[in-house]
Protein backbone atom coordinates (compact mmCIF):
# COMPACT_ATOMS: atom_id res chain seq x y z
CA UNK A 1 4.68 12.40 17.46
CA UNK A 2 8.14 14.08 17.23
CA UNK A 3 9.42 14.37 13.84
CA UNK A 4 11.59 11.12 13.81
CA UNK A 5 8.76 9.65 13.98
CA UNK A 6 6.54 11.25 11.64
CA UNK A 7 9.24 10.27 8.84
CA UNK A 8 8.81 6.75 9.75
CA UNK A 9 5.41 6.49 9.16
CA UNK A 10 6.06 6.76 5.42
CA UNK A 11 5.66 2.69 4.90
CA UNK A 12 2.37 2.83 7.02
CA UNK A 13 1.19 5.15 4.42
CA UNK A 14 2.31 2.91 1.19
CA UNK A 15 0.88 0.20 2.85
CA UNK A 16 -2.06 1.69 3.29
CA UNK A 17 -2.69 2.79 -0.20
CA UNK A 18 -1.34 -1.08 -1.74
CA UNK A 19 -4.52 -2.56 0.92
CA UNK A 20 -7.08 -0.07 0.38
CA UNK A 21 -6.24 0.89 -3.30
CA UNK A 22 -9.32 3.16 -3.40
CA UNK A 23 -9.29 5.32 0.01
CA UNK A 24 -8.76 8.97 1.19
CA UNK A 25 -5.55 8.78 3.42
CA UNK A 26 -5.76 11.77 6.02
CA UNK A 27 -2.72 12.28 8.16
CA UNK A 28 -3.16 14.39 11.16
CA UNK A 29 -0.14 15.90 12.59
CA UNK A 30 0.94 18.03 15.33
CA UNK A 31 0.66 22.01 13.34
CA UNK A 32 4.27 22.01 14.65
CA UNK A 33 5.38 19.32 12.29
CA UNK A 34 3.09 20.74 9.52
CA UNK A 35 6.27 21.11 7.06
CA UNK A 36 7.83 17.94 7.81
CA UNK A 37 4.52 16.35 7.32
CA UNK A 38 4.54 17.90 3.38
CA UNK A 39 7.35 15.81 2.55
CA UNK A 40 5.33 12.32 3.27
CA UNK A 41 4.06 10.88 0.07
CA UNK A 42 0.71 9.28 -0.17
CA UNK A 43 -1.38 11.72 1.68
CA UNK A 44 -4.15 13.22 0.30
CA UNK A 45 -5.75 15.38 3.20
CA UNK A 46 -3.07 16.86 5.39
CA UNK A 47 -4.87 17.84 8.97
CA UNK A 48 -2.79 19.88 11.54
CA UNK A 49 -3.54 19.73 15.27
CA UNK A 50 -3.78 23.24 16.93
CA UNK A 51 -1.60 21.87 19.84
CA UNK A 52 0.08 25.67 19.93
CA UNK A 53 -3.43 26.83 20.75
CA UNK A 54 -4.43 24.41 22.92
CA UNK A 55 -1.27 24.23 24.88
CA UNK A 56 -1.59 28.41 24.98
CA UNK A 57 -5.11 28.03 26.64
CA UNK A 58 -4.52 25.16 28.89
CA UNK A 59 -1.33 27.29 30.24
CA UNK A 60 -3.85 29.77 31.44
CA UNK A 61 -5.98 30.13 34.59
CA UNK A 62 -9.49 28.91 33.76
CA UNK A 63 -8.34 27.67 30.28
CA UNK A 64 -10.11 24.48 29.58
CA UNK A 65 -13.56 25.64 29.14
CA UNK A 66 -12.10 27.10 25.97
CA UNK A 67 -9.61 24.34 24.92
CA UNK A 68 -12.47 22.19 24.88
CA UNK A 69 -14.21 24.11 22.73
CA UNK A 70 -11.69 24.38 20.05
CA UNK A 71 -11.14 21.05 20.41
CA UNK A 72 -14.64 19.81 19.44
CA UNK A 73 -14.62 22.48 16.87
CA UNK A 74 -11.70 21.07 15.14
CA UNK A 75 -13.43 17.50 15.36
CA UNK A 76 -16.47 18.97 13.57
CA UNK A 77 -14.83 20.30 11.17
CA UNK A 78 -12.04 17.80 10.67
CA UNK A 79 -14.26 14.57 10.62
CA UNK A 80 -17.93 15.85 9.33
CA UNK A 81 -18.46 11.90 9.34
CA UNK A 82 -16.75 9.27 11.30
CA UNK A 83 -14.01 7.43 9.16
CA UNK A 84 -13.94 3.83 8.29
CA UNK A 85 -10.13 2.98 10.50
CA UNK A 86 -8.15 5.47 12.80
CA UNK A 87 -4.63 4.41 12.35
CA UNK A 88 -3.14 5.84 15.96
CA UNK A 89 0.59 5.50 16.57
CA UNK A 90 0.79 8.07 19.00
CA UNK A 91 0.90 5.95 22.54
CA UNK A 92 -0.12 8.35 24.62
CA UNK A 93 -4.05 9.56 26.53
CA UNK A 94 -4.21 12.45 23.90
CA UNK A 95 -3.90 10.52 20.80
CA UNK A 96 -5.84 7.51 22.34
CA UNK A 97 -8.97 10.20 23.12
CA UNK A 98 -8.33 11.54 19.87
CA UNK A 99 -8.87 8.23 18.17
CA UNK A 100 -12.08 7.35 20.44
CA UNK A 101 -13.30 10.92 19.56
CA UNK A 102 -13.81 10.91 15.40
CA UNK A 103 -16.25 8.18 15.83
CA UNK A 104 -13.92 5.94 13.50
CA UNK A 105 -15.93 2.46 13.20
CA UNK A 106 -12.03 0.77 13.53
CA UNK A 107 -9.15 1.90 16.06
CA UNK A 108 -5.84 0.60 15.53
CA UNK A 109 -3.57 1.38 17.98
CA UNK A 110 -4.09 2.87 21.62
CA UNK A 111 -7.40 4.27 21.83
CA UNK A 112 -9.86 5.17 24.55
CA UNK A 113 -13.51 3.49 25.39
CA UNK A 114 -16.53 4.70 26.56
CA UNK A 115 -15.24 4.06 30.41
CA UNK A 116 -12.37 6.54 29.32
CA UNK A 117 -9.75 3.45 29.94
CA UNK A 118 -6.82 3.53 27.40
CA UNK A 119 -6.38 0.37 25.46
CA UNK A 120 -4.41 -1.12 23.00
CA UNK A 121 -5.15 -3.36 19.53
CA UNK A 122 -4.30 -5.14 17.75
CA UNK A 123 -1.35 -6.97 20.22
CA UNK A 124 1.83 -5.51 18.20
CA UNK A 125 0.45 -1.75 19.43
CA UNK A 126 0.49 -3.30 23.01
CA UNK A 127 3.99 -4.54 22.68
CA UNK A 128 4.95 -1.27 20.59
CA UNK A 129 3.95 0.91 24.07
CA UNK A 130 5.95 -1.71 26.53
CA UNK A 131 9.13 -1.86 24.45
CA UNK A 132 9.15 2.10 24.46
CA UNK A 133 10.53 1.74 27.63
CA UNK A 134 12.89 -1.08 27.19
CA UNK A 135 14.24 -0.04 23.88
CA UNK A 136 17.62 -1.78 24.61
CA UNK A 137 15.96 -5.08 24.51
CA UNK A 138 13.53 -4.77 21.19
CA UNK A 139 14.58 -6.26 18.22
CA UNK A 140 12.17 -4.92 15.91
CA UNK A 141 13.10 -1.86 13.59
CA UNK A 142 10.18 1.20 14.73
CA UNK A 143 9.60 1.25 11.25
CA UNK A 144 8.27 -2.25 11.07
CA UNK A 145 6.55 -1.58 14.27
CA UNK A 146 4.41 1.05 13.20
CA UNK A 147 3.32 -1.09 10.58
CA UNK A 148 2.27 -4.22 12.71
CA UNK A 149 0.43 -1.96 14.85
CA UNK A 150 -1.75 -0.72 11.99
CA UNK A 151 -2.48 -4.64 11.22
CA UNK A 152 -0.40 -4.00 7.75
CA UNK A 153 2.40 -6.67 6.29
CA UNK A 154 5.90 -4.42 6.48
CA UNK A 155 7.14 -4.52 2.87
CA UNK A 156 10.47 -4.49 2.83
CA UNK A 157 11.09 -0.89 1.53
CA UNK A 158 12.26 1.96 3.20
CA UNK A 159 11.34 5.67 3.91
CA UNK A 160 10.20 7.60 1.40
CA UNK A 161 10.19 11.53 0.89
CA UNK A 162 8.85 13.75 -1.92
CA UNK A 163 11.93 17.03 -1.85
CA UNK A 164 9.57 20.05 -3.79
CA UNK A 165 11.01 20.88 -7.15
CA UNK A 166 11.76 24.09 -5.95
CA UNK A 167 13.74 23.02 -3.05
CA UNK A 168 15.63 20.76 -5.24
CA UNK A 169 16.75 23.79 -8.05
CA UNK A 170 17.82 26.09 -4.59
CA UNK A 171 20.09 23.34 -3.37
CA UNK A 172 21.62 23.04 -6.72
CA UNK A 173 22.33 26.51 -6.99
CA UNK A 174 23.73 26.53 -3.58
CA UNK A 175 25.88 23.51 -4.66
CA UNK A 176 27.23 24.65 -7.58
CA UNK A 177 29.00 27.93 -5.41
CA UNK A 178 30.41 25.61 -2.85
CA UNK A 179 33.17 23.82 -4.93
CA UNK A 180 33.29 21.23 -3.62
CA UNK A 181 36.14 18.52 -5.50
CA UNK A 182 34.26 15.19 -7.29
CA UNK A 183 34.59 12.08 -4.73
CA UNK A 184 34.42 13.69 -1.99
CA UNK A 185 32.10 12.34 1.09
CA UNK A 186 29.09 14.38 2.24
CA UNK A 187 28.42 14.01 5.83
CA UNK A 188 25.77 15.92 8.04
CA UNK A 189 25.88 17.15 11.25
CA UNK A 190 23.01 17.79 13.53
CA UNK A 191 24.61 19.24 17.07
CA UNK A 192 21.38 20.20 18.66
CA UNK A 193 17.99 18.06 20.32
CA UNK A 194 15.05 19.32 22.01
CA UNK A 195 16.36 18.77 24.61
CA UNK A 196 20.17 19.80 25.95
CA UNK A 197 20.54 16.22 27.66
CA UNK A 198 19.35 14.80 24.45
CA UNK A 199 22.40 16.17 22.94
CA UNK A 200 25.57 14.76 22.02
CA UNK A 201 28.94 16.63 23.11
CA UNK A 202 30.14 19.14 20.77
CA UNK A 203 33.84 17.39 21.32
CA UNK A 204 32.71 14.04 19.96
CA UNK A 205 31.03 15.88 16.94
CA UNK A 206 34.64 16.91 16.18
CA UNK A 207 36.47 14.09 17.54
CA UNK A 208 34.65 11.93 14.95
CA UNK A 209 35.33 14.80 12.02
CA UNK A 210 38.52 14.49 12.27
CA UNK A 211 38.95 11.40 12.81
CA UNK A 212 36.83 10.87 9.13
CA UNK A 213 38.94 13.50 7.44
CA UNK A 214 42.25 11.18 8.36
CA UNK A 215 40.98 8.56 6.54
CA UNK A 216 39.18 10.27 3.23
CA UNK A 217 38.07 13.20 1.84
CA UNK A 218 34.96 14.63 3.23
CA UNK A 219 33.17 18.16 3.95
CA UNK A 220 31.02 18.48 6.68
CA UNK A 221 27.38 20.26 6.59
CA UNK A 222 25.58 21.22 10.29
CA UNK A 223 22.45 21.53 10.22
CA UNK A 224 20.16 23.46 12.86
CA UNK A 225 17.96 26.23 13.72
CA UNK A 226 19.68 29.52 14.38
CA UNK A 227 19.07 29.13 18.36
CA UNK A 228 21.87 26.09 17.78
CA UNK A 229 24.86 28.31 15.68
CA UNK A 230 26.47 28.56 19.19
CA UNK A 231 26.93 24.70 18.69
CA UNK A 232 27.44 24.97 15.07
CA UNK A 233 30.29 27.71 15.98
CA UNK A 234 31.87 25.67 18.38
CA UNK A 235 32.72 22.34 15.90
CA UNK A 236 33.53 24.59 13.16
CA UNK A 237 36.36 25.99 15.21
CA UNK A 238 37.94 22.92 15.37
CA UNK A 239 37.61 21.15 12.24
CA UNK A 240 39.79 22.72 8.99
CA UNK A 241 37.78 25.74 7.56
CA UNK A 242 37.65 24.37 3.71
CA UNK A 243 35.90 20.98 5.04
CA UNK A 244 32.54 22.41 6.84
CA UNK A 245 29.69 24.52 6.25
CA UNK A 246 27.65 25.70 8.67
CA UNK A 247 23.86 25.85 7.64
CA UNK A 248 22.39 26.24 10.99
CA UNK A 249 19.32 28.69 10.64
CA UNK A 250 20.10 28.80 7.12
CA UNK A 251 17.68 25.60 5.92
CA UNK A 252 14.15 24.94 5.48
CA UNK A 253 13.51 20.99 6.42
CA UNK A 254 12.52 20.66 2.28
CA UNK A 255 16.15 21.52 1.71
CA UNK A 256 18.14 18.52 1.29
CA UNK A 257 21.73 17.70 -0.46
CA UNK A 258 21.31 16.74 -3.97
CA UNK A 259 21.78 12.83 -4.80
């Protein structure tokens, strides 16, 4: 899944551990998400999937003999026995062949069968994979979703993240240099997507700073890789110098504004 989300699956993992009090929680991630994935509490075997690899040897004339065998390599040696429930909230053929493929004795979510047809349970995963496409009309937060589709009772709570200690102390030093004056709001910015028509205009970015900073005190932080400082450049142009920071390529995902 994208990293959205991956954060969003932190109630599916406190559930999880309240129902089965005693189990081993693996999460297996794309390796791309592999930091994001460090910050979800409650997991106590963290698996990355090689997608880079495989996507490098599919991309390549007469590829697939070899993706396939890295694939079944990394189901050896990720599952050396089947386990007891797949939880699979990706909606897609790879995750539902994933699922079918570590021999779990219980699938929740899409999954694949021995006729290699994709299918859905329990019912909420079904309606979870229609509504994706309607998302106007669904009237269920994704967080609660999630849940439902791996047969747990949503809880109430929100997301939850565990910030490293030592991310924490380098934001606080970082802090303390800005000056920034007591009471004053923190808002972040984040300009760029995965894709440019996923992206909001730069204009509305500082349409809506300014339109903030006429009615309080605030100081904006964007936030970004360093291939999106063109977009970081282009607000901070327009919005008064001694109210934004640009951070873009300057942050690890760990490093987060102190509470």
């Amino acid at each position: 899944m994208r990293l959205g989300d991956l954060i969003q699956t932190t109630p599916v993992l406190r559930c999880l551990r309240s129902q089965y009090p005693g189990s081993r929680i693996t999460l297996a991630v794309k390796d791309l998400f592999r930091e994001s994935a460090r910050l979800l509490p409650g997991v106590d075997r963290l698996l990355p999937f090689p997608s880079v690899s495989l996507a490098m040897l599919l991309d390549q004339e007469g590829g697939w003999p070899e993706a396939a065998r890295l694939l079944g390599e990394w189901l050896r040696e990720s599952f050396p026995r089947p386990p007891d429930v797949v939880v699979n909230l990706t909606p897609n053929s790879l995750g539902g062949i994933l699922a079918y493929a570590t021999g779990a004795r219980e699938i929740r979510g899409m999954a694949a069968y021995r006729t290699w047809e994709l299918g859905n349970r329990p019912d909420w995963a079904s309606y979870a994979l229609v509504v994706s496409r309607a998302r106007q009309v669904n009237p269920f937060n994704l967080v609660d979703l999630f849940l439902r589709e791996g047969g747990l009772t949503p809880d109430g709570r929100g997301l939850e993240l565990a910030v490293p200690p030592e991310a924490e102390a380098e934001v606080k030093e970082f802090w303390q240099g800005l000056q920034v004056p007591p009471g004053t709001k923190l808002v972040g910015l984040f300009p760029g997507a995965s894709k440019p028509e996923r992206c909001w205009p730069t204009d509305r970015f500082v349409r809506t700073a300014l339109l903030l900073l006429d009615s309080r005190a605030c100081h904006f932080f964007i936030f970004g890789s360093a291939k999106e400082e063109t977009l970081g450049e282009a607000i901070s142009q327009q919005v008064p110098a001694a109210a934004i920071t640009s951070l873009c390529g300057r942050t690890t995902l760990p490093c987060w504004p102190p509470t």
